[in-house]
N, C-alpha and C. Protein backbone atom coordinates (compact mmCIF):
# COMPACT_ATOMS: atom_id res chain seq x y z
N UNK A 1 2.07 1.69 15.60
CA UNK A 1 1.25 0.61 15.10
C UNK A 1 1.59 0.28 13.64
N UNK A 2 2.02 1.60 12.86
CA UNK A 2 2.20 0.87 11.25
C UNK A 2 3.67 0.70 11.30
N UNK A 3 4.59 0.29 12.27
CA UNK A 3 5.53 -0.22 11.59
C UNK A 3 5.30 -1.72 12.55
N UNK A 4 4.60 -2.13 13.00
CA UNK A 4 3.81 -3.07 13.50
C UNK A 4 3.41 -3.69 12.65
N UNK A 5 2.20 -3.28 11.84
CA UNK A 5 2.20 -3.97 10.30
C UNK A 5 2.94 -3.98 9.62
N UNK A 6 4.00 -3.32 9.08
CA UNK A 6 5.28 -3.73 8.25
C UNK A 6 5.93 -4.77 8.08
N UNK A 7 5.87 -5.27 9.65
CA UNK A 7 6.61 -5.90 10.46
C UNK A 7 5.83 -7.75 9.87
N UNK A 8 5.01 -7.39 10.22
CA UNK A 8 3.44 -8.35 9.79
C UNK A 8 3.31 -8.40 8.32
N UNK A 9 3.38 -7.35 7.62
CA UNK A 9 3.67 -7.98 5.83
C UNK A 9 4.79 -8.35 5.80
N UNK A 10 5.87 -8.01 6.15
CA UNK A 10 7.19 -8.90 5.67
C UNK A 10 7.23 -10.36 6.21
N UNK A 11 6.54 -10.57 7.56
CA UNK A 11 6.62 -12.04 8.18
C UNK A 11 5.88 -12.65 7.03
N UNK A 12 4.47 -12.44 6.47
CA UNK A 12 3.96 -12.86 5.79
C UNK A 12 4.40 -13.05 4.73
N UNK A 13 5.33 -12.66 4.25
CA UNK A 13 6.04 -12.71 2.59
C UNK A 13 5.40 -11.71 1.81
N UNK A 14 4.92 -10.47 2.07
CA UNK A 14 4.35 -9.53 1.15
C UNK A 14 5.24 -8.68 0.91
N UNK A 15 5.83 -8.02 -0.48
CA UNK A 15 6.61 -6.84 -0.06
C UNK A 15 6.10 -5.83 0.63
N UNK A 16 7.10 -5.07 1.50
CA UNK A 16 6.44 -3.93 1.91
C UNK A 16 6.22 -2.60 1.01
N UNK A 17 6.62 -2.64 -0.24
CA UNK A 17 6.36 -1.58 -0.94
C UNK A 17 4.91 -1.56 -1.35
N UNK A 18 3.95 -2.57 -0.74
CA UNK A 18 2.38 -2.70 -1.42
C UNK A 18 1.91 -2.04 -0.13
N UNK A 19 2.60 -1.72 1.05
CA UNK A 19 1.87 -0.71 1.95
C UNK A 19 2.24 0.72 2.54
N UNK A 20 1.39 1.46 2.10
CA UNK A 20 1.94 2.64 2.61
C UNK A 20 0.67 3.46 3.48
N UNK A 21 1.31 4.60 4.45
CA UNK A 21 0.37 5.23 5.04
C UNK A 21 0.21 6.56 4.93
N UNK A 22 -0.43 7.39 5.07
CA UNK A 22 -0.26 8.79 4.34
C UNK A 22 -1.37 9.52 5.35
N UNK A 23 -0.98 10.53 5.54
CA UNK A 23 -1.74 11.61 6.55
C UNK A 23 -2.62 12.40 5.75
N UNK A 24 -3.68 12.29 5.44
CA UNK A 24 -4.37 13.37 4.46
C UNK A 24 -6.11 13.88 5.17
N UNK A 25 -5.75 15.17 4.95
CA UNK A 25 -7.47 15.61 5.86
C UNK A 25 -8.45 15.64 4.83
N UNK A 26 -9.42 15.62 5.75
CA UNK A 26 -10.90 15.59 4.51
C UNK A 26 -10.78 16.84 3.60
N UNK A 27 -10.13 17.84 3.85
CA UNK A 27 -10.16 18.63 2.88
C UNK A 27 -8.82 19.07 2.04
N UNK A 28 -8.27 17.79 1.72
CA UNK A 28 -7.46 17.72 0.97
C UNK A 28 -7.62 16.48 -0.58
N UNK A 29 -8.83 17.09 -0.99
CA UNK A 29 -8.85 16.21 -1.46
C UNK A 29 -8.17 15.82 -2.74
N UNK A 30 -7.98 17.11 -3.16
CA UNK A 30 -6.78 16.89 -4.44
C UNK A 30 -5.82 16.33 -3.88
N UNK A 31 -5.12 16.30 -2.91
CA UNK A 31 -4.16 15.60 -2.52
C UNK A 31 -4.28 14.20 -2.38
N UNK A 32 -5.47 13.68 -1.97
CA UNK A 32 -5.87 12.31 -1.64
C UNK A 32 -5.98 11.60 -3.27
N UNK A 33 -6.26 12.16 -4.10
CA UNK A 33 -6.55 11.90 -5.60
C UNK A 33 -4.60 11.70 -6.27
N UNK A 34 -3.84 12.62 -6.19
CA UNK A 34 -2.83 12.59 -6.05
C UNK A 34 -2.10 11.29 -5.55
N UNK A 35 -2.00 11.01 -4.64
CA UNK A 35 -1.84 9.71 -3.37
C UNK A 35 -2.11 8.56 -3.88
N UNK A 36 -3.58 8.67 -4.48
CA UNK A 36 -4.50 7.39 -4.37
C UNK A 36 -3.32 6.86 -6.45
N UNK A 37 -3.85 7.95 -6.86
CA UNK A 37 -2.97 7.58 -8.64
C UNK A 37 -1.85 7.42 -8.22
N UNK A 38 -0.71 7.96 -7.43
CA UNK A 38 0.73 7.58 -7.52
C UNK A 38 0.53 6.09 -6.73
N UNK A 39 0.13 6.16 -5.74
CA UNK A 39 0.28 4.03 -5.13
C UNK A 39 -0.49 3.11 -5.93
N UNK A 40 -1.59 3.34 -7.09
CA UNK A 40 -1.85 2.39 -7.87
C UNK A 40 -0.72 2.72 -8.56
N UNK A 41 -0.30 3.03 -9.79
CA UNK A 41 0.62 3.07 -10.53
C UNK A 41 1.90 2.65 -9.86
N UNK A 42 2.63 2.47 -8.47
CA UNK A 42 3.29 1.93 -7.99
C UNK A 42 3.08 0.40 -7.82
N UNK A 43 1.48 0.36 -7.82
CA UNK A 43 1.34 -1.32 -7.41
C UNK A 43 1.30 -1.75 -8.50
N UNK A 44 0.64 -0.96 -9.61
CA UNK A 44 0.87 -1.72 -10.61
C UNK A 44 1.91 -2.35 -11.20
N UNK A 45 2.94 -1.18 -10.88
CA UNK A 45 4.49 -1.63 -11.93
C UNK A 45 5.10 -2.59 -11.03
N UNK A 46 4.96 -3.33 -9.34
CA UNK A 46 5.31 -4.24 -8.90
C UNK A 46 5.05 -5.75 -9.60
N UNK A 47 3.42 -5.34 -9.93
CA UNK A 47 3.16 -6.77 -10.68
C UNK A 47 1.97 -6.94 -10.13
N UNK A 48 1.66 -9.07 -10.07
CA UNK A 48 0.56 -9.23 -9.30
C UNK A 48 1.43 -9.75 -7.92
N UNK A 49 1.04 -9.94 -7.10
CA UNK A 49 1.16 -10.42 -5.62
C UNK A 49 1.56 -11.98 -5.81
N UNK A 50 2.68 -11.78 -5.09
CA UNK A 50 3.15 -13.36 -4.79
C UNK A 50 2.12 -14.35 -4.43
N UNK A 51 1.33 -13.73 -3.26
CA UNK A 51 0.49 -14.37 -2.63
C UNK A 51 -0.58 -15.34 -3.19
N UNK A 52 -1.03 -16.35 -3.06
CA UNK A 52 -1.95 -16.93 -3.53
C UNK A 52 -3.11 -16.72 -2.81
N UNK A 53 -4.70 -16.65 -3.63
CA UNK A 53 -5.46 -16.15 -3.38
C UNK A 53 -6.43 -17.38 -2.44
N UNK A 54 -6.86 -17.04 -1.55
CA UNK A 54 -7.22 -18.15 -0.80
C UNK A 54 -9.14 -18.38 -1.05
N UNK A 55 -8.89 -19.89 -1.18
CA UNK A 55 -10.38 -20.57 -1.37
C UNK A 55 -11.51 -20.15 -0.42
């Protein structure tokens, strides 16, 4: 299914580096904290989104 969506952000014109999926259990949560700071700081340094924001 998620390379289904991949498939579906690139048709759309989104890069695919703004989606990622990650396996993490409820009791990982340092890890999820980990995860969550490295893909903002990834989205950040992409920029803002091509996309225009809809009315």
């Amino acid at each position: 299914m998620f390379n289904l969506t991949q498939e579906l952000v690139k048709i759309l014109g989104i890069d695919p580096a703004r989606l990622r999926l990650e396996w993490i259990s409820s009791a990982e949560g340092t890890r999820f904290a980990e995860v969550a700071t490295e893909f903002t700081e990834q989205i950040r340094s992409l920029g803002p989104s091509s996309l225009k924001q809809a009315a």
